[in-house]
PDB file of N, CA and C in Angstrom:
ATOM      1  N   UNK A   1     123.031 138.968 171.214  1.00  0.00           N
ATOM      2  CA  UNK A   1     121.954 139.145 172.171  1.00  0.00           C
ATOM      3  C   UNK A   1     120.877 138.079 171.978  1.00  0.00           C
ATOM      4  N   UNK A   2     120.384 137.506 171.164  1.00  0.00           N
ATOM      5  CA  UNK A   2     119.805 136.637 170.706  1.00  0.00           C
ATOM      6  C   UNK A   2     119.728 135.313 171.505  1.00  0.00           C
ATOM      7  N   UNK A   3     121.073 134.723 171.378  1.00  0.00           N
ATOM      8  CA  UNK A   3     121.327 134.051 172.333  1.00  0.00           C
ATOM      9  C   UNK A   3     121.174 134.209 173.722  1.00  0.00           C
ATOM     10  N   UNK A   4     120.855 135.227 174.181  1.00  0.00           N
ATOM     11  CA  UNK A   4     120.280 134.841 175.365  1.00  0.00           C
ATOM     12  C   UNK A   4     119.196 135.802 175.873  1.00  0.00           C
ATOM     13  N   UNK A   5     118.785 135.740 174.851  1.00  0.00           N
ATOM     14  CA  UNK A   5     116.945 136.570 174.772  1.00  0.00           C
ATOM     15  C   UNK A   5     116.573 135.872 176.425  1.00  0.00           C
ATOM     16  N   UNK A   6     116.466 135.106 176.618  1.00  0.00           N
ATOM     17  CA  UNK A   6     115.220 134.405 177.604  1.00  0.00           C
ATOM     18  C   UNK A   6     116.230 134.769 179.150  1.00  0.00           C
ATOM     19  N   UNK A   7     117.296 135.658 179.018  1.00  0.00           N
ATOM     20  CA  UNK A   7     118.064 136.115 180.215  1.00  0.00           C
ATOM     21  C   UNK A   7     117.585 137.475 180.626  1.00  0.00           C
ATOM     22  N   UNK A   8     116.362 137.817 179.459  1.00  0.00           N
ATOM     23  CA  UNK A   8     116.628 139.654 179.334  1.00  0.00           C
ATOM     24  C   UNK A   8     115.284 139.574 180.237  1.00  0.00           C
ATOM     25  N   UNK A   9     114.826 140.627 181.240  1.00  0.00           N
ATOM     26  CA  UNK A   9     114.061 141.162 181.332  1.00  0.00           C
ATOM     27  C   UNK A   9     112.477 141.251 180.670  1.00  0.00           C
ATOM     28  N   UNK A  10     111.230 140.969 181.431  1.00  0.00           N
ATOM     29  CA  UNK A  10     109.997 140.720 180.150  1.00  0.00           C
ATOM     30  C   UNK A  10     110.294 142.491 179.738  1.00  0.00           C
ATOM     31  N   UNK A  11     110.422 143.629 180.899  1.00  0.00           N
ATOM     32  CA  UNK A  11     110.391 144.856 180.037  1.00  0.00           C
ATOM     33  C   UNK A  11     111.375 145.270 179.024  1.00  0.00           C
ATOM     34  N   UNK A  12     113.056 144.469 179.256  1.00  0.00           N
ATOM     35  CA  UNK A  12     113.488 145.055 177.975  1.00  0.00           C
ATOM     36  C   UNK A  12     113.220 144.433 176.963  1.00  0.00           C
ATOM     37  N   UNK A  13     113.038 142.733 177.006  1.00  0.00           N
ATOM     38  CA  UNK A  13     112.819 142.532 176.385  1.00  0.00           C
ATOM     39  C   UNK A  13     111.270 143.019 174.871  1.00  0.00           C
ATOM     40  N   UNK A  14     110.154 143.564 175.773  1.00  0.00           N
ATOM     41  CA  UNK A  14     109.523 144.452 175.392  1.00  0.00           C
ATOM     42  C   UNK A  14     109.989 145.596 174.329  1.00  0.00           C
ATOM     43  N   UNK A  15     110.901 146.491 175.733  1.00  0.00           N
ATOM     44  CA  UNK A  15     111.352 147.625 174.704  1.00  0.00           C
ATOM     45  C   UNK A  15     112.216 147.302 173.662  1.00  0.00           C
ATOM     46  N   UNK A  16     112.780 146.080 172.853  1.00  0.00           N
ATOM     47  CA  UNK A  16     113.379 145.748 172.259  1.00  0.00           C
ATOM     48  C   UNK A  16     112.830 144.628 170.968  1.00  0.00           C
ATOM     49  N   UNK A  17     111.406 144.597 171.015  1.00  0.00           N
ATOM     50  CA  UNK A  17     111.028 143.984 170.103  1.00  0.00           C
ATOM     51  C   UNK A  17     110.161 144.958 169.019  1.00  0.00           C
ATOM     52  N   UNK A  18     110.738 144.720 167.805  1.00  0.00           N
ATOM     53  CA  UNK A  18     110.125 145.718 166.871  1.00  0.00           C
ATOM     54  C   UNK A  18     108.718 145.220 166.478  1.00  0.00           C
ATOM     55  N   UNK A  19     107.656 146.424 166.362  1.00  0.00           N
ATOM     56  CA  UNK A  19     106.674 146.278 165.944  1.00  0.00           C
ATOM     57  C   UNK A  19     106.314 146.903 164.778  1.00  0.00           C
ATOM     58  N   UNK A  20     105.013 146.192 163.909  1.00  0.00           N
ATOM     59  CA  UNK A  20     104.978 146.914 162.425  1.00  0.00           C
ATOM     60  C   UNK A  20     103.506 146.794 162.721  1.00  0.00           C
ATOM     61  N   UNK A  21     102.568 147.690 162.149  1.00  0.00           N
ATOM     62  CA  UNK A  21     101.407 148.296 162.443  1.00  0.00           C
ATOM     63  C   UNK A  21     100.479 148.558 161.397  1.00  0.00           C
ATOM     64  N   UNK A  22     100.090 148.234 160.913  1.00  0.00           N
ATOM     65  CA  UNK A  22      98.979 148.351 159.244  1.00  0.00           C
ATOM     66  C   UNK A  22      97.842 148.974 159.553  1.00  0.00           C
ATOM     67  N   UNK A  23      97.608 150.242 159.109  1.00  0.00           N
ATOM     68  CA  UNK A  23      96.622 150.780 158.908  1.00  0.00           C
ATOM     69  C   UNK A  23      95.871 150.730 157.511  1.00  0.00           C
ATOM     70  N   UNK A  24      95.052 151.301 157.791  1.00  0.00           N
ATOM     71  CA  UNK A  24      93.669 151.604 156.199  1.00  0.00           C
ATOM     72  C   UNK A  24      92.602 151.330 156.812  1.00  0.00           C
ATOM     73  N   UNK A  25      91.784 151.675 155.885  1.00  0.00           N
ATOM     74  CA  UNK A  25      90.370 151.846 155.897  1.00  0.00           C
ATOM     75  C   UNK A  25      89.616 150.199 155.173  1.00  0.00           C
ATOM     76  N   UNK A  26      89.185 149.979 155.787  1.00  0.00           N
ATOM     77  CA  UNK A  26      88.127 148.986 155.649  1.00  0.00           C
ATOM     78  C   UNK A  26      88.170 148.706 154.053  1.00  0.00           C
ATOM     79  N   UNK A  27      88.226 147.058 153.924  1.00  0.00           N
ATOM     80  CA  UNK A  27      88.558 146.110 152.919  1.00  0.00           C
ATOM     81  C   UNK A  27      89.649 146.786 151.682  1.00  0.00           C
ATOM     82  N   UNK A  28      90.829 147.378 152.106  1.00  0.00           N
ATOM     83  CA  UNK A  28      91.666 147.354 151.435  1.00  0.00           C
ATOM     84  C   UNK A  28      92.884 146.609 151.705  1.00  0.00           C
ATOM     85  N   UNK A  29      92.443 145.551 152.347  1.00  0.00           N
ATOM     86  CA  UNK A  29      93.551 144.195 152.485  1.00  0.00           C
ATOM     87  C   UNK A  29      95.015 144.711 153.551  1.00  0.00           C
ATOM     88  N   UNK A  30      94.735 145.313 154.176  1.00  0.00           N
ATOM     89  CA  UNK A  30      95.263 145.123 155.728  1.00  0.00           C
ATOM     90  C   UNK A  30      95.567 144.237 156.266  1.00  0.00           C
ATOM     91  N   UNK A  31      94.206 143.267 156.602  1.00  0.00           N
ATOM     92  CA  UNK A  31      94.482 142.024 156.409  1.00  0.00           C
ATOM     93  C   UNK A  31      95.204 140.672 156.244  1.00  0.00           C
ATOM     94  N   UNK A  32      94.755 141.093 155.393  1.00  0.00           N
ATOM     95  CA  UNK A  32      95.851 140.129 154.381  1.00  0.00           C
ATOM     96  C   UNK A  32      97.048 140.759 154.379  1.00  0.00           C
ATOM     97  N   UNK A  33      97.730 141.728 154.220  1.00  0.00           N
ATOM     98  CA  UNK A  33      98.877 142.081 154.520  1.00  0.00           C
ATOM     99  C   UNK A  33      99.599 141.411 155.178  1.00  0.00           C
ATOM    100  N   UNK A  34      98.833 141.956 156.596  1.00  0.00           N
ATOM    101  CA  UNK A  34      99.188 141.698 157.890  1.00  0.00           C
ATOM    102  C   UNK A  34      99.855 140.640 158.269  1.00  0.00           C
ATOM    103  N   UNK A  35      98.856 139.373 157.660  1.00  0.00           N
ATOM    104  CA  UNK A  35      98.589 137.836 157.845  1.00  0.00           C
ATOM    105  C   UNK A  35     100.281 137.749 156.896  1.00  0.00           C
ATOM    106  N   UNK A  36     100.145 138.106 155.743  1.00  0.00           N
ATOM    107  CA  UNK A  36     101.465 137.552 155.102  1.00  0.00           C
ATOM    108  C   UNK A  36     102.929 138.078 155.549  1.00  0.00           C
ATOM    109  N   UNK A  37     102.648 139.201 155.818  1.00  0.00           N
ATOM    110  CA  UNK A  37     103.984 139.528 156.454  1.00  0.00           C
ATOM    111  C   UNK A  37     104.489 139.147 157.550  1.00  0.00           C
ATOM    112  N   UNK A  38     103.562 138.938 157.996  1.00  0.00           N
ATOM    113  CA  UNK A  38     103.864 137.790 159.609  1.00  0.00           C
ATOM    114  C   UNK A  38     104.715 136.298 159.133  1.00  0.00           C
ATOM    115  N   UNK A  39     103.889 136.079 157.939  1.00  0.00           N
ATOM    116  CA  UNK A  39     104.272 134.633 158.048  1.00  0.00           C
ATOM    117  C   UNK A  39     105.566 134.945 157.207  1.00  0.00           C
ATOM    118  N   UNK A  40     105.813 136.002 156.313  1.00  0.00           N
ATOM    119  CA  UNK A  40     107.025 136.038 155.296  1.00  0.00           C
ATOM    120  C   UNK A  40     108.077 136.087 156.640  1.00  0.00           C
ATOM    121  N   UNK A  41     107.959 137.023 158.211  1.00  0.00           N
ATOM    122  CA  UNK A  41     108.985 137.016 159.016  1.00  0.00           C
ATOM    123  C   UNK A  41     108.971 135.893 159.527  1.00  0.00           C
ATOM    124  N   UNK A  42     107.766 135.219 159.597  1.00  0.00           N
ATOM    125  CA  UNK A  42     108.130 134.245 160.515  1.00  0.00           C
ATOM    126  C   UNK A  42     107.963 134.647 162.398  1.00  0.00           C
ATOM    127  N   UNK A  43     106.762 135.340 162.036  1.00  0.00           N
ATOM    128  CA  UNK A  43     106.332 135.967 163.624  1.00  0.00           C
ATOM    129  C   UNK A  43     104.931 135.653 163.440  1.00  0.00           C
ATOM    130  N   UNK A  44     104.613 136.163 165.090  1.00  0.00           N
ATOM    131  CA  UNK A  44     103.140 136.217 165.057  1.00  0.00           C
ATOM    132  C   UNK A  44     102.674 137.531 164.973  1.00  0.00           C
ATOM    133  N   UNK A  45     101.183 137.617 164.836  1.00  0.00           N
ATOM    134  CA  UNK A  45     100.652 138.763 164.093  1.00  0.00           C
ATOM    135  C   UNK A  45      99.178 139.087 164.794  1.00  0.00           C
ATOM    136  N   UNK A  46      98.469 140.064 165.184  1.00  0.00           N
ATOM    137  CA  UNK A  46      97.439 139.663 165.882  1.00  0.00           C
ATOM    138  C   UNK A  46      96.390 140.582 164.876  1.00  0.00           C
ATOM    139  N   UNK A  47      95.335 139.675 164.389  1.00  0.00           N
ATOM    140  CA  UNK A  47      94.038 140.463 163.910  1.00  0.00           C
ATOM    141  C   UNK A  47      93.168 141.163 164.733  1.00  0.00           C
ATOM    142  N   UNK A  48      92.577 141.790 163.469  1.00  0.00           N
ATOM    143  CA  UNK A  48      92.284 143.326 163.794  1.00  0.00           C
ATOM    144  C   UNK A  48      91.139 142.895 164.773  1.00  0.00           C
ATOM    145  N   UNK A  49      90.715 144.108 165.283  1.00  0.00           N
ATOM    146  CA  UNK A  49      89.809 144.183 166.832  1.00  0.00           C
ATOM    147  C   UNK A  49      88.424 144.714 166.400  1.00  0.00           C
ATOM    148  N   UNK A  50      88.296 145.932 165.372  1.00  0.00           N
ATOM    149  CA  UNK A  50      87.415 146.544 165.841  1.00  0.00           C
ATOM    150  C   UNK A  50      86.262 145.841 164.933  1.00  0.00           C
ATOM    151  N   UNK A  51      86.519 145.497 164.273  1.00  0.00           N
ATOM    152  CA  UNK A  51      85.770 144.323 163.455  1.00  0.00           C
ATOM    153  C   UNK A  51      84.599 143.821 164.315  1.00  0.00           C
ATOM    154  N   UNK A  52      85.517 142.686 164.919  1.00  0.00           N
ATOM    155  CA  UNK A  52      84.415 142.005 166.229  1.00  0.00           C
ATOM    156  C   UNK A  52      83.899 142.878 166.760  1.00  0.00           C
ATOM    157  N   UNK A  53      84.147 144.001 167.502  1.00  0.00           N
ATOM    158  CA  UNK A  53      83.660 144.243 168.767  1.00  0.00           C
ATOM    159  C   UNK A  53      82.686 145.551 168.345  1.00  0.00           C
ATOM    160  N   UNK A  54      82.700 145.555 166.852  1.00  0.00           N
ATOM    161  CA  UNK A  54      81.127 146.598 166.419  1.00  0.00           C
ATOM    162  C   UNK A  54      80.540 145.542 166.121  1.00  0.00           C
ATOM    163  N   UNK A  55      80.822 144.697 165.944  1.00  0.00           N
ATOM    164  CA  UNK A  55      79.093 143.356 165.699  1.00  0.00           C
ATOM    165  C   UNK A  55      78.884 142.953 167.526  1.00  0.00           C
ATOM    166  N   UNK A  56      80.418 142.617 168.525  1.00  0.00           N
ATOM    167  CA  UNK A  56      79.531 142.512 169.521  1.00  0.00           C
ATOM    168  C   UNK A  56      79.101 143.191 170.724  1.00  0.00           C
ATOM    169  N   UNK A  57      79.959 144.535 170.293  1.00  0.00           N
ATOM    170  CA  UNK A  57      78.947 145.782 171.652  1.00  0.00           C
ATOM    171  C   UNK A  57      77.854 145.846 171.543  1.00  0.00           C
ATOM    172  N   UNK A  58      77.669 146.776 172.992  1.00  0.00           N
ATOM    173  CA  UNK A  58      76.238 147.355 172.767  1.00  0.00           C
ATOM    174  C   UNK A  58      75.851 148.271 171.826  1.00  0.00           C
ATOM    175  N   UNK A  59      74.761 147.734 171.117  1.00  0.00           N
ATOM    176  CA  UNK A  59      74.218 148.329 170.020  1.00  0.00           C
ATOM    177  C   UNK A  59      74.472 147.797 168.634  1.00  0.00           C
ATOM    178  N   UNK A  60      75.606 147.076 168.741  1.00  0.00           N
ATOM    179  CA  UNK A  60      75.949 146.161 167.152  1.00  0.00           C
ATOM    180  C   UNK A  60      76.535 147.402 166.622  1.00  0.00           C
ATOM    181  N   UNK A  61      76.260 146.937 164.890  1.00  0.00           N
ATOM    182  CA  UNK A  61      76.885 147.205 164.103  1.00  0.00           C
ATOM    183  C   UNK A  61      76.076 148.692 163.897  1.00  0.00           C
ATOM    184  N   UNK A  62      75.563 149.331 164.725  1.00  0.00           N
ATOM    185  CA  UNK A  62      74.213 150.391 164.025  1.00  0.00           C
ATOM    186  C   UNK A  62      74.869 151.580 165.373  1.00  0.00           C
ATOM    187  N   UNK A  63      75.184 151.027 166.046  1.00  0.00           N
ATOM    188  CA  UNK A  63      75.154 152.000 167.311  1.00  0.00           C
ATOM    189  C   UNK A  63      76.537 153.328 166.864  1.00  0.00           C
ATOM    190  N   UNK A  64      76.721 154.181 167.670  1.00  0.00           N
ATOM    191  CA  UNK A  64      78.133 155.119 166.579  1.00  0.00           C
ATOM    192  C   UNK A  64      79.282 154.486 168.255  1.00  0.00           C
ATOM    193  N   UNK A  65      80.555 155.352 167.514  1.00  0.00           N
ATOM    194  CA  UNK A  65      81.383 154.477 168.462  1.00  0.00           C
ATOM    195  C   UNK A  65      81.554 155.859 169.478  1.00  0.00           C
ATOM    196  N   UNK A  66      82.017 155.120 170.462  1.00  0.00           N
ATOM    197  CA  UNK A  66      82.315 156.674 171.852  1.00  0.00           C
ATOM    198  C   UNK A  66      84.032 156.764 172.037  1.00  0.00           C
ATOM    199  N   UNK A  67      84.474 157.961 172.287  1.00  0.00           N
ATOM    200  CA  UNK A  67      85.609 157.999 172.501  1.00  0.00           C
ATOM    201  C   UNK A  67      86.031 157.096 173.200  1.00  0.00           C
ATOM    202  N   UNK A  68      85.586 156.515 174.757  1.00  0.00           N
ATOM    203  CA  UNK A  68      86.066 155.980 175.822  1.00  0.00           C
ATOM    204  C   UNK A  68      85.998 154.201 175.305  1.00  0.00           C
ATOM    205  N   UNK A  69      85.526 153.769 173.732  1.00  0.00           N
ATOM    206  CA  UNK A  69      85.417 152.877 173.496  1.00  0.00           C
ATOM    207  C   UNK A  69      86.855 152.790 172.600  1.00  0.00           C
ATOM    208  N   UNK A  70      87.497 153.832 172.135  1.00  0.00           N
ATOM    209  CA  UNK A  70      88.943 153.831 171.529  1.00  0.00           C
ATOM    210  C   UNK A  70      90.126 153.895 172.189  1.00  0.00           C
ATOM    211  N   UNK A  71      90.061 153.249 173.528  1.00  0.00           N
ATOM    212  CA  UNK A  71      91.415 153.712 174.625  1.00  0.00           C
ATOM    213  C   UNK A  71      91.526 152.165 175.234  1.00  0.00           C
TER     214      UNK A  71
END
């Protein structure tokens, strides 16, 4: 199948790509995990979100978060 990945569909191809997901709690190297296991497969890897976006919502880093801001 491999060979002709770029014949498949963007949705199966979708439903057919495995994903790996790192959780934890703040500075226990998630991170860094993340970052290395990407590169040990040899994929890409996308850093974390919520980081940025409590320094740049409204209210910064002080404000609390709202449900409709986790969806």
């Amino acid at each position: 199948m491999a060979g002709h990945w770029w014949a498949l569909p963007t949705p199966v191809r979708a439903w057919l790509t495995r994903r790996v997901v790192v959780l934890g709690a703040e500075s226990t190297g998630t991170t860094t995990l993340s970052r290395d296991l990407a590169a040990e497969l040899g994929c890409g890897w996308v850093p974390e979100f919520g980081r940025d976006w409590s320094r740049e919502r409204p209210g910064g880093l002080g404000a609390p978060w709202h449900t409709a801001e986790s969806t």
